[in-house]
Protein backbone atom coordinates (compact mmCIF):
# COMPACT_ATOMS: atom_id res chain seq x y z
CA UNK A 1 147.85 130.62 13.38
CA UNK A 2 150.28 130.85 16.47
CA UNK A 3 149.02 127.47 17.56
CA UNK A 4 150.54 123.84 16.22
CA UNK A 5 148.83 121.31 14.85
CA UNK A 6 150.10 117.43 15.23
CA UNK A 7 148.12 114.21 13.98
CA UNK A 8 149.28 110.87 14.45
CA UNK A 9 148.72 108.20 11.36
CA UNK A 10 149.69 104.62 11.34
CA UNK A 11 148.49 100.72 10.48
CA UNK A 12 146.14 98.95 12.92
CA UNK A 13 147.23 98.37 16.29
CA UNK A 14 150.86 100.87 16.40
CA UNK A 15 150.09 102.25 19.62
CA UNK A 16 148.84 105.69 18.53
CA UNK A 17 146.49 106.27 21.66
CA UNK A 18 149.50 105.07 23.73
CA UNK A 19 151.53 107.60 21.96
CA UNK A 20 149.28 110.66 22.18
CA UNK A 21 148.52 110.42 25.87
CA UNK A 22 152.46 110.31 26.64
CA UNK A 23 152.76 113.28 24.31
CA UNK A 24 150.40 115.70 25.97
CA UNK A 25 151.65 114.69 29.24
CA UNK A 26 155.20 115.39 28.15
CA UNK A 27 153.67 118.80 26.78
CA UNK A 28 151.36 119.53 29.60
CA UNK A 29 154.65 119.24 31.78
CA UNK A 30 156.37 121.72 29.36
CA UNK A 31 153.33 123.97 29.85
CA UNK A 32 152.07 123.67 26.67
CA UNK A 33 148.12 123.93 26.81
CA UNK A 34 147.11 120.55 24.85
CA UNK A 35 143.62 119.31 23.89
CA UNK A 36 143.42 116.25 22.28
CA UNK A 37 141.07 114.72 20.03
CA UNK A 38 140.39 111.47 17.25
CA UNK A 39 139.12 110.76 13.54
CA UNK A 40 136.74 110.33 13.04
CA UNK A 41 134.85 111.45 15.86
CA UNK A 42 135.73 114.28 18.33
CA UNK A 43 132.34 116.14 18.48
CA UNK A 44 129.10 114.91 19.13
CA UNK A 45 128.22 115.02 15.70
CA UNK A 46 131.86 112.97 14.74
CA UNK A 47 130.91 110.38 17.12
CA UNK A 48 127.85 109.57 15.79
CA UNK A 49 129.55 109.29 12.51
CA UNK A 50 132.19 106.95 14.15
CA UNK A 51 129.56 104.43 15.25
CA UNK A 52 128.06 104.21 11.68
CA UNK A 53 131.75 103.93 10.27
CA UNK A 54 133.36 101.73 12.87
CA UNK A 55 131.03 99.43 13.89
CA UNK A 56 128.37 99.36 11.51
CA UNK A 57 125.19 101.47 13.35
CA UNK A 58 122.88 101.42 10.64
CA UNK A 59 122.98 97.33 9.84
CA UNK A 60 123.64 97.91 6.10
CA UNK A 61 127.03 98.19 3.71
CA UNK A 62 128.30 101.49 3.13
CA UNK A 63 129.34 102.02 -0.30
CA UNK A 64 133.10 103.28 -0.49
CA UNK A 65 131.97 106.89 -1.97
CA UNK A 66 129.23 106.81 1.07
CA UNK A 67 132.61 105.74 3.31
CA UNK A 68 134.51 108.76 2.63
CA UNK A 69 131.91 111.51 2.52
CA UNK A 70 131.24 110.43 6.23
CA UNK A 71 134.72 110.93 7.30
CA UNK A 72 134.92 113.60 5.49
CA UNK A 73 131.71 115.44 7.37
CA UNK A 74 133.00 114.40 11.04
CA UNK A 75 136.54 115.89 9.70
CA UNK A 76 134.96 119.31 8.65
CA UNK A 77 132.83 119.05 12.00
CA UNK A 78 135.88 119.06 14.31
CA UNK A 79 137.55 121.58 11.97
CA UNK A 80 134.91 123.83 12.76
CA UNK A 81 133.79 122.83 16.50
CA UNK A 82 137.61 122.08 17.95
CA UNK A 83 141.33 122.03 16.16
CA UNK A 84 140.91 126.11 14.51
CA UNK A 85 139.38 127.38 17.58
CA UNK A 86 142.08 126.11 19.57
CA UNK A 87 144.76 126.70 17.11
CA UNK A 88 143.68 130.05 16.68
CA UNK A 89 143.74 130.66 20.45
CA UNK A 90 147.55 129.34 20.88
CA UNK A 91 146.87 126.05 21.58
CA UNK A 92 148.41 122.81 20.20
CA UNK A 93 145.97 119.86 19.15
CA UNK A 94 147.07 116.34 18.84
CA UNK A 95 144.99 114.38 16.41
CA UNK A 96 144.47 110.56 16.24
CA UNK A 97 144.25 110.07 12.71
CA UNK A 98 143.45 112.92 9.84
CA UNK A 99 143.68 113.62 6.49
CA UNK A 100 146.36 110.87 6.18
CA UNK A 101 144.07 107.49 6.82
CA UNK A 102 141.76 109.15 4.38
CA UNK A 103 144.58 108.73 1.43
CA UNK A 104 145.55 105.15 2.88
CA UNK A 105 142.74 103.68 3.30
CA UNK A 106 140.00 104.90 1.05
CA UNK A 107 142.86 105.96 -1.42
CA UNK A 108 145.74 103.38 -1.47
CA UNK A 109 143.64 100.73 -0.15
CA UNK A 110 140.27 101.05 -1.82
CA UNK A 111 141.34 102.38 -4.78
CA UNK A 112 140.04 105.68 -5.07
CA UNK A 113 141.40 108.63 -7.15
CA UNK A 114 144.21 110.07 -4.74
CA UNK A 115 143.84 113.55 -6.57
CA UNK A 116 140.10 113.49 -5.99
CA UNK A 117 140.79 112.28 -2.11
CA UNK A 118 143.23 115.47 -2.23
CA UNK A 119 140.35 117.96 -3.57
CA UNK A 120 138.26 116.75 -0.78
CA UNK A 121 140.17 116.57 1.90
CA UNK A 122 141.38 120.59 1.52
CA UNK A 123 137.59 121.54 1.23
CA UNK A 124 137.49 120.01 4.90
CA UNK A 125 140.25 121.37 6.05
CA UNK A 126 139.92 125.16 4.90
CA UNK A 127 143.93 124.05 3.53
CA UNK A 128 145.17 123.72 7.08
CA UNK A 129 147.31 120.50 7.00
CA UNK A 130 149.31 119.51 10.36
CA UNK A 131 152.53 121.05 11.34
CA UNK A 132 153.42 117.67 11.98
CA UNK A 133 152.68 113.91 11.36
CA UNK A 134 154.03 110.88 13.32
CA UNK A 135 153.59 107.80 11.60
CA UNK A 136 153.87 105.18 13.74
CA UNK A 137 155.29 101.73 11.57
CA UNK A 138 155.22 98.43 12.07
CA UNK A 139 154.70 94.73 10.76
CA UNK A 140 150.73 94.10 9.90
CA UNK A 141 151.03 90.66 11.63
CA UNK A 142 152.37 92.62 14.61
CA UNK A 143 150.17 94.80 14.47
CA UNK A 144 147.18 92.34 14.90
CA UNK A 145 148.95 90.16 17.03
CA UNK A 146 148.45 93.69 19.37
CA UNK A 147 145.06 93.88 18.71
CA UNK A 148 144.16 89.91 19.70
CA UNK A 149 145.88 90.70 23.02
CA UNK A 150 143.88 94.05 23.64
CA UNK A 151 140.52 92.12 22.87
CA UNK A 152 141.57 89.09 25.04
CA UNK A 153 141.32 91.07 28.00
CA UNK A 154 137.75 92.83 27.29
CA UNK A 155 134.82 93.05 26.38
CA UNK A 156 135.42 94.51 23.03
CA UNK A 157 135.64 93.17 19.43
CA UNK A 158 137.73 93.83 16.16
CA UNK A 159 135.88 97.10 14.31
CA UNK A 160 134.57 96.99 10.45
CA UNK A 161 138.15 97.92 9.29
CA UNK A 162 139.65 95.90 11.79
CA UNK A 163 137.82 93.20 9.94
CA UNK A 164 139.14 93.90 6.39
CA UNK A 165 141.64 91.07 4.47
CA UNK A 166 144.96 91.39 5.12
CA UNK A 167 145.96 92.46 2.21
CA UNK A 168 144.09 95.57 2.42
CA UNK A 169 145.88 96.58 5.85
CA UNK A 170 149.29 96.09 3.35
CA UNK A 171 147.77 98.34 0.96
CA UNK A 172 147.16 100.66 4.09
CA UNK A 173 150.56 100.49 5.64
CA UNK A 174 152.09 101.13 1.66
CA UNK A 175 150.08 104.17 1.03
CA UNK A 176 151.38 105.39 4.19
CA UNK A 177 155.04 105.58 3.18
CA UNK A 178 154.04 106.91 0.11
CA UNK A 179 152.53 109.83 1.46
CA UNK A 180 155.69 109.77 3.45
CA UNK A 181 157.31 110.63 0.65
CA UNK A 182 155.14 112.93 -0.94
CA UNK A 183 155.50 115.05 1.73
CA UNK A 184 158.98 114.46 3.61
CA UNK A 185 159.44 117.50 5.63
CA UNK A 186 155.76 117.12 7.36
CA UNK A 187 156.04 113.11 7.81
CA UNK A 188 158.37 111.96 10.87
CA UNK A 189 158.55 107.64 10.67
CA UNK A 190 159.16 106.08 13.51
CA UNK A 191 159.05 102.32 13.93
CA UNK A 192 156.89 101.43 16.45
CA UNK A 193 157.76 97.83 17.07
CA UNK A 194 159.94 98.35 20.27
CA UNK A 195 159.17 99.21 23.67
CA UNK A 196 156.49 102.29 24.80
CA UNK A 197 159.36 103.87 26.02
CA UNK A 198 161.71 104.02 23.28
CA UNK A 199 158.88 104.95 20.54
CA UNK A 200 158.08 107.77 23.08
CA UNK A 201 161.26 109.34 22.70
CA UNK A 202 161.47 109.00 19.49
CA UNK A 203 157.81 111.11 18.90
CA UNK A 204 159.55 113.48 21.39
CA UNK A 205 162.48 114.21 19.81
CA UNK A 206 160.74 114.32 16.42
CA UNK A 207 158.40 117.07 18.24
CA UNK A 208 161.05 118.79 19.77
CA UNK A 209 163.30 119.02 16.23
CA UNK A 210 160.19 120.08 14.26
CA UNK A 211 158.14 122.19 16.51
CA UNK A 212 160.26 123.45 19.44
């Protein structure tokens, strides 16, 4: 596919949406046609998943197998409705969140079989991982210390993973740089705990070297 595919992964509150919408401006500029879109969600049907798995739509506990089939069905859902279509038609799609959070957080975090999260995932995805990821790392404390300012000043309130110990986000923010690993040439780290302006460089350059 002539078109390139880049998802952004990270731990609660490391400024992906900030990130992503000084990306496809920078691309935009470039004229690089852009669309950008989230996980889960992204189509009508996604976003009606994303109520039931962010802030708890139908009043009951999802079991962790229940969890990750819904992600899974908005993920195959924007496959299908949004990122081939576009890819196959040139265009680049930037992704908040993908397969990645998947492996962190119902894999590393909940404790589910990583090579069953893999078989999964690849049914999704028809096999077609992102050109690029940009994990975006910082402290966990930071991280929520981010979030308790964003709240302050609205109306809104911390989401059912938001909510989760501590110690899970850890397990989160771990499984991240283990997938890091796993997969070194697609992963680009970049530490997230300093200004807007210097991360955005940083996901620039790391764009630039990889994709440009």
């Amino acid at each position: 596919m002539p078109g390139k595919f880049i998802t952004f992964e990270g731990p609660e509150g490391s400024g992906k949406s900030t990130q992503i919408r000084l990306l496809v401006e920078k691309l935009q500029g470039e004229g690089v046609e852009t669309i950008c879109t989230r996980e889960p969600g992204g189509t009508a049907t996604g976003e009606q998943i994303r109520n039931l798995l962010q802030h708890d739509a139908a009043g009951e506990p999802l079991s962790d197998r229940s969890e990750l089939l819904l992600f899974t069905a908005s993920r195959a859902q924007l496959m299908d409705r949004i990122i081939l279509p576009a890819l196959g038609n040139g265009g680049w799609v930037l992704c908040d969140r993908f397969i990645d959070s998947t492996m962190a957080y119902q894999g590393f975090a909940r404790g589910m079989d990583i090579e069953t999260l893999d078989v999964v995932n690849n049914f999704a995805i028809y096999d077609r991982k992102p050109d690029l990821t940009i994990l975006l790392d910082l402290d966990i404390e930071a991280g929520f210390q981010r979030l308790e300012e964003r709240y302050s000043d609205s109306d809104e309130s911390h989401d059912r993973f938001e909510r989760e110990a501590r110690e899970f986000h850890h397990r989160v923010r771990d499984g991240y740089h283990q997938l890091a690993k796993r997969e070194p040439e697609r992963f680009a780290i970049i530490n997230s705990q300093r200004s807007i302006e210097e991360v955005a460089s940083d996901v620039w350059n790391a764009v630039k070297g990889a994709l440009l």
